[in-house]
N, C-alpha and C. Protein backbone atom coordinates (compact mmCIF):
# COMPACT_ATOMS: atom_id res chain seq x y z
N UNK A 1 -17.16 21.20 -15.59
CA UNK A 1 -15.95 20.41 -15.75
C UNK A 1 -16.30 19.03 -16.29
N UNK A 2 -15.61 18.42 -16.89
CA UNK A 2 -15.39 17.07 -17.75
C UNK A 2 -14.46 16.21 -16.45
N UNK A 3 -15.33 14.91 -16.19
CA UNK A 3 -15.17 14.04 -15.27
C UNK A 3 -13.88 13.19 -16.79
N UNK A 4 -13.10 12.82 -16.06
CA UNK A 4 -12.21 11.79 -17.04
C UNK A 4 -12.55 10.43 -16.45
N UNK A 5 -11.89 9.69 -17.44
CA UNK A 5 -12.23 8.34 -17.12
C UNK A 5 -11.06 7.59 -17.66
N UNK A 6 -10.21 6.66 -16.52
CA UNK A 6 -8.90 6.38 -16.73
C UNK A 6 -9.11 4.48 -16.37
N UNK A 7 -8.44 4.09 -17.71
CA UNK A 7 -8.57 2.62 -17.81
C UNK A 7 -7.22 1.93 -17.80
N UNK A 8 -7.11 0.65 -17.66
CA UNK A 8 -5.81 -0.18 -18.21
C UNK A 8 -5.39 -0.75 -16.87
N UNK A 9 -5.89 -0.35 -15.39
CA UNK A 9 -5.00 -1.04 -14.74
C UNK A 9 -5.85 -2.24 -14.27
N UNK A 10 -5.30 -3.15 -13.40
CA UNK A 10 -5.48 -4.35 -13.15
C UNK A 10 -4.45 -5.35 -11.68
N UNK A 11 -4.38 -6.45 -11.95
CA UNK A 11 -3.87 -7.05 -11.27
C UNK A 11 -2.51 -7.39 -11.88
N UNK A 12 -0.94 -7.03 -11.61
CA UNK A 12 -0.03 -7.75 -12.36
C UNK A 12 1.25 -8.15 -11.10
N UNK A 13 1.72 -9.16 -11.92
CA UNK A 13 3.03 -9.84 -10.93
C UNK A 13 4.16 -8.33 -10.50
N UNK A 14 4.68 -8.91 -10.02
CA UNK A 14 6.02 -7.92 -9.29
C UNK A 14 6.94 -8.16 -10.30
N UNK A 15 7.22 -6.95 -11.46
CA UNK A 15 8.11 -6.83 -12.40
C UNK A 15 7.37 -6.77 -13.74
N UNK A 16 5.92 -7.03 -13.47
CA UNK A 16 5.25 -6.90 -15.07
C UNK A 16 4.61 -5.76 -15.38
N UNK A 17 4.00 -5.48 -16.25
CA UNK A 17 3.68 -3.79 -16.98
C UNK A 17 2.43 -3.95 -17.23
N UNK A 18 1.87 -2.76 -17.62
CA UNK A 18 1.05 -2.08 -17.58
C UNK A 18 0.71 -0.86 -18.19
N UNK A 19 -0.25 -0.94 -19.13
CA UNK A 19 -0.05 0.67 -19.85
C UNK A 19 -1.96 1.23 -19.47
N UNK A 20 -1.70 2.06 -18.83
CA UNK A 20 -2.96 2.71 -19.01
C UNK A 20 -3.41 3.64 -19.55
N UNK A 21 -4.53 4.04 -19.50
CA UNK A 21 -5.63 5.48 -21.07
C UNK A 21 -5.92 6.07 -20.20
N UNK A 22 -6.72 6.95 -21.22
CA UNK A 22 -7.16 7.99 -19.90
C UNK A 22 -7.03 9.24 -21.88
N UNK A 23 -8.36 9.18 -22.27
CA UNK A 23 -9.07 10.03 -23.21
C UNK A 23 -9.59 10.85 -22.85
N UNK A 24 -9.46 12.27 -23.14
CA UNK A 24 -9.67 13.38 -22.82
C UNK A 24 -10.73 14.49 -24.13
N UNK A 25 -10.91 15.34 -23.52
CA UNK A 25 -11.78 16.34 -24.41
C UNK A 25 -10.57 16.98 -25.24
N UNK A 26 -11.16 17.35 -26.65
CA UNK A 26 -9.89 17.97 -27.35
C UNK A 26 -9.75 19.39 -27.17
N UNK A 27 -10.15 20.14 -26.63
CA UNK A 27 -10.59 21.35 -25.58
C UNK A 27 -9.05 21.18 -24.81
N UNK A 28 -9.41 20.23 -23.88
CA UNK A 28 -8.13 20.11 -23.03
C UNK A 28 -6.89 19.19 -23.37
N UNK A 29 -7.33 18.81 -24.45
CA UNK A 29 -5.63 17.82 -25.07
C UNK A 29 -4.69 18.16 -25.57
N UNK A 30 -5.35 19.78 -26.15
CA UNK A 30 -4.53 20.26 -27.19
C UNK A 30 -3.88 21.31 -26.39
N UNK A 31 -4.43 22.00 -25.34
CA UNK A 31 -4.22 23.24 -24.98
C UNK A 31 -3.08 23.01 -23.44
N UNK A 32 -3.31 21.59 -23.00
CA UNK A 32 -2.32 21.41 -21.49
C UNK A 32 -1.66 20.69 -21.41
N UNK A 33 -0.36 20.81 -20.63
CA UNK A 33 0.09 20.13 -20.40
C UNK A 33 -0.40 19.31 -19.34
N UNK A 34 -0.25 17.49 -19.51
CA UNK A 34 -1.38 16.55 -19.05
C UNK A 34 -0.33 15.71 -18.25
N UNK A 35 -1.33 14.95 -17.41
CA UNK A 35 -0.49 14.38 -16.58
C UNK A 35 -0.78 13.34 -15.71
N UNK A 36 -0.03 12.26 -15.16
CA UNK A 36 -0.57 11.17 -14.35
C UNK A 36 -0.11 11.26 -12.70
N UNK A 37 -0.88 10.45 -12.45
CA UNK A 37 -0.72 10.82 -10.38
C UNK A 37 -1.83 9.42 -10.36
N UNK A 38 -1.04 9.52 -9.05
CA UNK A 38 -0.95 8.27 -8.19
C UNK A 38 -1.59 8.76 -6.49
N UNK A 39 -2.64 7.50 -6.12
CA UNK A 39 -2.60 7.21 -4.79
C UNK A 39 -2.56 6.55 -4.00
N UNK A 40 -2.03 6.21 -3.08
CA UNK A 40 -2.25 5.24 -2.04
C UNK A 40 -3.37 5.46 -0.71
N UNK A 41 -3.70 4.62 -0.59
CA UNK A 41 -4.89 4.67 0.98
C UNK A 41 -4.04 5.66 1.94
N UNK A 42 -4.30 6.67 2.39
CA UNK A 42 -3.95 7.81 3.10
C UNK A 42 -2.58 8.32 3.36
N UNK A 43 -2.97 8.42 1.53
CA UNK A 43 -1.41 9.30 1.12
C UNK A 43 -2.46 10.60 0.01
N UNK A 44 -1.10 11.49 -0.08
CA UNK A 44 -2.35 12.70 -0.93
C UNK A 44 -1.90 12.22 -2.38
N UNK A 45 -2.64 12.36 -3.31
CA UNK A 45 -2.44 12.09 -4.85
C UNK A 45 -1.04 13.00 -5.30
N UNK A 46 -0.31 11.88 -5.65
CA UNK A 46 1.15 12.27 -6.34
C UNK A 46 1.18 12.45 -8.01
N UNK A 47 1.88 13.43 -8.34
CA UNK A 47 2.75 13.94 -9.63
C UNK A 47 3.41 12.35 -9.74
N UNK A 48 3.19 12.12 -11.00
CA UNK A 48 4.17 10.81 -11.50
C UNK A 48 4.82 11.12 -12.84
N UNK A 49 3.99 11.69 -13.93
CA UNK A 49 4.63 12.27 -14.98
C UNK A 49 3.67 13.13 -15.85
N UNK A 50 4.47 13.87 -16.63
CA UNK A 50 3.62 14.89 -17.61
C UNK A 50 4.60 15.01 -18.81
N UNK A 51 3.33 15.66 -19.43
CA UNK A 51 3.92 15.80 -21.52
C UNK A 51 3.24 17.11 -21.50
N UNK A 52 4.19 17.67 -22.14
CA UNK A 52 3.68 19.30 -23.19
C UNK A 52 2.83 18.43 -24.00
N UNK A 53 2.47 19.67 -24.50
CA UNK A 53 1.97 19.95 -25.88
C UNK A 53 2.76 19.70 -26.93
N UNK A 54 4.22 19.78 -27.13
CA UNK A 54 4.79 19.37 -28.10
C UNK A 54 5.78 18.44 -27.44
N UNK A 55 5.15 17.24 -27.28
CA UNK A 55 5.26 15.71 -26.38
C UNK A 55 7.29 16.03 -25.56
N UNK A 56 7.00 17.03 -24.98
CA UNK A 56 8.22 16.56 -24.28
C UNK A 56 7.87 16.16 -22.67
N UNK A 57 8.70 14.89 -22.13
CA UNK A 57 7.84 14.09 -20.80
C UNK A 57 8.81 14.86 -20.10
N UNK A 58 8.10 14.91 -18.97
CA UNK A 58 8.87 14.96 -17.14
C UNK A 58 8.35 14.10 -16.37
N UNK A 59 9.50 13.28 -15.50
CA UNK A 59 8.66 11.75 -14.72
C UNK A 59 9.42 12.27 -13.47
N UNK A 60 8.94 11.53 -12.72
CA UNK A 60 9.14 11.55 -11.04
C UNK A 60 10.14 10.55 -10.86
N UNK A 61 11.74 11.26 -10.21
CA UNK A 61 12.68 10.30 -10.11
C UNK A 61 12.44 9.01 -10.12
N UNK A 62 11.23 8.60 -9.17
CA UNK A 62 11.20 7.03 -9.11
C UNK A 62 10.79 6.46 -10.16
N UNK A 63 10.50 6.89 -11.32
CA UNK A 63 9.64 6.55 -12.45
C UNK A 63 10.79 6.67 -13.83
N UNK A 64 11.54 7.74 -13.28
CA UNK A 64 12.00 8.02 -14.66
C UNK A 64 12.58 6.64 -15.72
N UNK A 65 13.23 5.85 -14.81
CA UNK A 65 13.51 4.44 -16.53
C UNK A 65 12.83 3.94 -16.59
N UNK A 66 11.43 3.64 -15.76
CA UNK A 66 10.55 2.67 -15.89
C UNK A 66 9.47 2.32 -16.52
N UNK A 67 9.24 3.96 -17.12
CA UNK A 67 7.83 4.73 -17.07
C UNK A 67 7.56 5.58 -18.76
N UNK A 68 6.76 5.60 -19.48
CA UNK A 68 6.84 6.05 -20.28
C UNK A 68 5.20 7.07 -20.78
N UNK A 69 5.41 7.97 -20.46
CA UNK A 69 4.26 8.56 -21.00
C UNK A 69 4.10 9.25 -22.32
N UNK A 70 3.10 9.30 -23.25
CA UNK A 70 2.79 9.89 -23.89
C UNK A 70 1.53 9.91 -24.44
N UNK A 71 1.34 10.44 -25.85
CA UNK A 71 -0.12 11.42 -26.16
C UNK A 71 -0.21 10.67 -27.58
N UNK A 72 -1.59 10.57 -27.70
CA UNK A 72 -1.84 10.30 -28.98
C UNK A 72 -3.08 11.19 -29.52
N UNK A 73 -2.46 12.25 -30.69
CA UNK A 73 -3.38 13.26 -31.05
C UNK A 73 -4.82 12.95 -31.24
N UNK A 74 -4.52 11.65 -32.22
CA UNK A 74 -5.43 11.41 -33.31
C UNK A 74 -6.89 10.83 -32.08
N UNK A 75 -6.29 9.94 -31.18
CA UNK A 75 -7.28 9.81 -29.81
C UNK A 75 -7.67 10.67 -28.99
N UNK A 76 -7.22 11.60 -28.99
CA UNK A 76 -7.35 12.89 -28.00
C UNK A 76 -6.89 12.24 -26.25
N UNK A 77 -5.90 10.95 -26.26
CA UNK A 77 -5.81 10.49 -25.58
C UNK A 77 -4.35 10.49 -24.96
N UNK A 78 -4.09 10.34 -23.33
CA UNK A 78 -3.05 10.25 -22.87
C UNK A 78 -2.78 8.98 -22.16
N UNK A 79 -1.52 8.26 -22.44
CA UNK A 79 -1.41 7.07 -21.93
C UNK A 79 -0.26 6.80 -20.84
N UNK A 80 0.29 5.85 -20.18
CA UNK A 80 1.36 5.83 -19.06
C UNK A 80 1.20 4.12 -19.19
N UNK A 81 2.74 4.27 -19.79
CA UNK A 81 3.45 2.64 -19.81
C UNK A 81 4.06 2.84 -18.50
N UNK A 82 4.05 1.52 -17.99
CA UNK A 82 4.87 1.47 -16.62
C UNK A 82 5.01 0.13 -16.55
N UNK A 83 6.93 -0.22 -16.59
CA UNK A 83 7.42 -1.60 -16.20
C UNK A 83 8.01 -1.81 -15.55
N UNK A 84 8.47 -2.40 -15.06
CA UNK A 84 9.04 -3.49 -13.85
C UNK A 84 8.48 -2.97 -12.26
N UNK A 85 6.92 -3.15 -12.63
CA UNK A 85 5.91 -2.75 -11.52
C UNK A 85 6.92 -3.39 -10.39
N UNK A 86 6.69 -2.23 -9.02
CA UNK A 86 6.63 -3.10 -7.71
C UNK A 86 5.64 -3.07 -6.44
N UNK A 87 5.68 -3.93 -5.99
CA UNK A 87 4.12 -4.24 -4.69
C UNK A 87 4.25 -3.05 -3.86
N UNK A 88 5.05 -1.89 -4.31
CA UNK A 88 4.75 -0.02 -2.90
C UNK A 88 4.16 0.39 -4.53
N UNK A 89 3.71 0.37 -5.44
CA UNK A 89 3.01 1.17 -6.84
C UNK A 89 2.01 0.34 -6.89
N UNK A 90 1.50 -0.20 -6.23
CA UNK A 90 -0.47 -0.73 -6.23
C UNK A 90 -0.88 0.65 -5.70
N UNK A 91 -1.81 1.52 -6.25
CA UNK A 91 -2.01 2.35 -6.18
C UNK A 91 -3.53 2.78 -7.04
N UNK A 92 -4.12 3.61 -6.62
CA UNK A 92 -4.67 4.36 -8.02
C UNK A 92 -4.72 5.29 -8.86
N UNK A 93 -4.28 5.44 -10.21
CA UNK A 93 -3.75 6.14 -10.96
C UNK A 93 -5.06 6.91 -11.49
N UNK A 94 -4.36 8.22 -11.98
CA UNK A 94 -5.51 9.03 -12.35
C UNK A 94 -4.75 10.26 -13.40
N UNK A 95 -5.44 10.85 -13.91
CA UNK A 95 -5.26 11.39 -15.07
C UNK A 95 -5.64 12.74 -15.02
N UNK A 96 -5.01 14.07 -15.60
CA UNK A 96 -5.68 15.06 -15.34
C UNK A 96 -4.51 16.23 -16.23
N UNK A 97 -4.97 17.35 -16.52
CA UNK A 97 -4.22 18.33 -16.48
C UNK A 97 -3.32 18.64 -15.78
N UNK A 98 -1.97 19.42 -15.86
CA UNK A 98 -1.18 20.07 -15.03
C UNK A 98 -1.70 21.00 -13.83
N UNK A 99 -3.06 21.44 -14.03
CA UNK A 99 -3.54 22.60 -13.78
C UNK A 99 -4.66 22.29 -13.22
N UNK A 100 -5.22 20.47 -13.43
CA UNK A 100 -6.33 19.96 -12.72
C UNK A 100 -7.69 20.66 -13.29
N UNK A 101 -7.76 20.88 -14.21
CA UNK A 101 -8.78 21.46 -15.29
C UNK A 101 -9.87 20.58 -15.31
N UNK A 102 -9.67 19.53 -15.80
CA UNK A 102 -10.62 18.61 -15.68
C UNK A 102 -11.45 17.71 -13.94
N UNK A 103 -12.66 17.04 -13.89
CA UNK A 103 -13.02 16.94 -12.81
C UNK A 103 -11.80 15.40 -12.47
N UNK A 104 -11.71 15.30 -11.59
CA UNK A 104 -10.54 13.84 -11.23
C UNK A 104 -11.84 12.71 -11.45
N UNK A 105 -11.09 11.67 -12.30
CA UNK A 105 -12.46 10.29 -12.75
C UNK A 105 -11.85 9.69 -11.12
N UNK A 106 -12.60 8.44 -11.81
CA UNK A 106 -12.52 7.43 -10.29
C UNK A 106 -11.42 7.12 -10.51
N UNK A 107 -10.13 6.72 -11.40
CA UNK A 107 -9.15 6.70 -11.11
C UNK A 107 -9.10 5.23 -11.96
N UNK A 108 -8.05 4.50 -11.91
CA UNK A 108 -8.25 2.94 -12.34
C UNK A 108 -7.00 2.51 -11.38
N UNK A 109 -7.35 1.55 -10.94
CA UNK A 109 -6.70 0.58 -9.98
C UNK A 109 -5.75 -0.28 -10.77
N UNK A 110 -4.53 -0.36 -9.68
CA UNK A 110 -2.95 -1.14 -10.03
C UNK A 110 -3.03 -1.81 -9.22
N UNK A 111 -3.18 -3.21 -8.82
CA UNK A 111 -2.82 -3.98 -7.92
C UNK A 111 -1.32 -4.68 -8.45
N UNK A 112 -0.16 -5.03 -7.07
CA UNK A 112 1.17 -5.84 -7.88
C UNK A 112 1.13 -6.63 -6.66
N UNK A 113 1.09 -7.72 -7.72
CA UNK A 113 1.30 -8.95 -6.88
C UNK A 113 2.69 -9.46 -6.43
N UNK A 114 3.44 -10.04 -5.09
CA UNK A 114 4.57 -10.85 -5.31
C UNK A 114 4.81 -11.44 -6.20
């Protein structure tokens, strides 16, 4: 299995954005539907959103106006815009297949500040 490796998050105010990566093998970019998840300190890793193969998204009620995912072929890469952050979504985000195909990376950290 192919360990991923998911970048972009950081420290941001309460209401500011954030887009994170998360580049994949073209093995698995082309062939799954891909997807982002979320965790908190002793919570189990959550579904937040996913894209086909022919970029249509599904987001997680709490996400749906806020949140924007999609794919960029030419990168073999999947990304997740997310705005009007709030301080319960400090979390760590992670990247993976529908199907968890790939190994889970370390994840990249959201901190939201007041």
């Amino acid at each position: 299995q192919v360990q991923l490796v998911e970048s972009g998050g950081g420290l941001v105010q309460a209401g500011g954005s954030l887009t994170l990566a998360c580049p994949l093998p073209r093995n698995l970019f082309n062939a799954n539907i891909l997807a982002w998840y979320r965790q908190t300190p002793g919570d189990q890793r959550r579904w937040l959103a996913s894209i086909t193969t022919t970029n249509r998204p599904n987001y997680a009620d709490s996400l749906k106006s806020r949140c924007t995912i999609s794919r960029d072929e030419a990168k073999s890469a999947l990304y997740l815009q997310m705005n009007s952050l709030e301080p319960s979504e400090a979390a760590l985000y992670y990247c993976n297949t529908i199907t968890f195909q790939a190994e889970w990376g370390q994840g990249t950290q959201v901190t939201v500040s007041l």
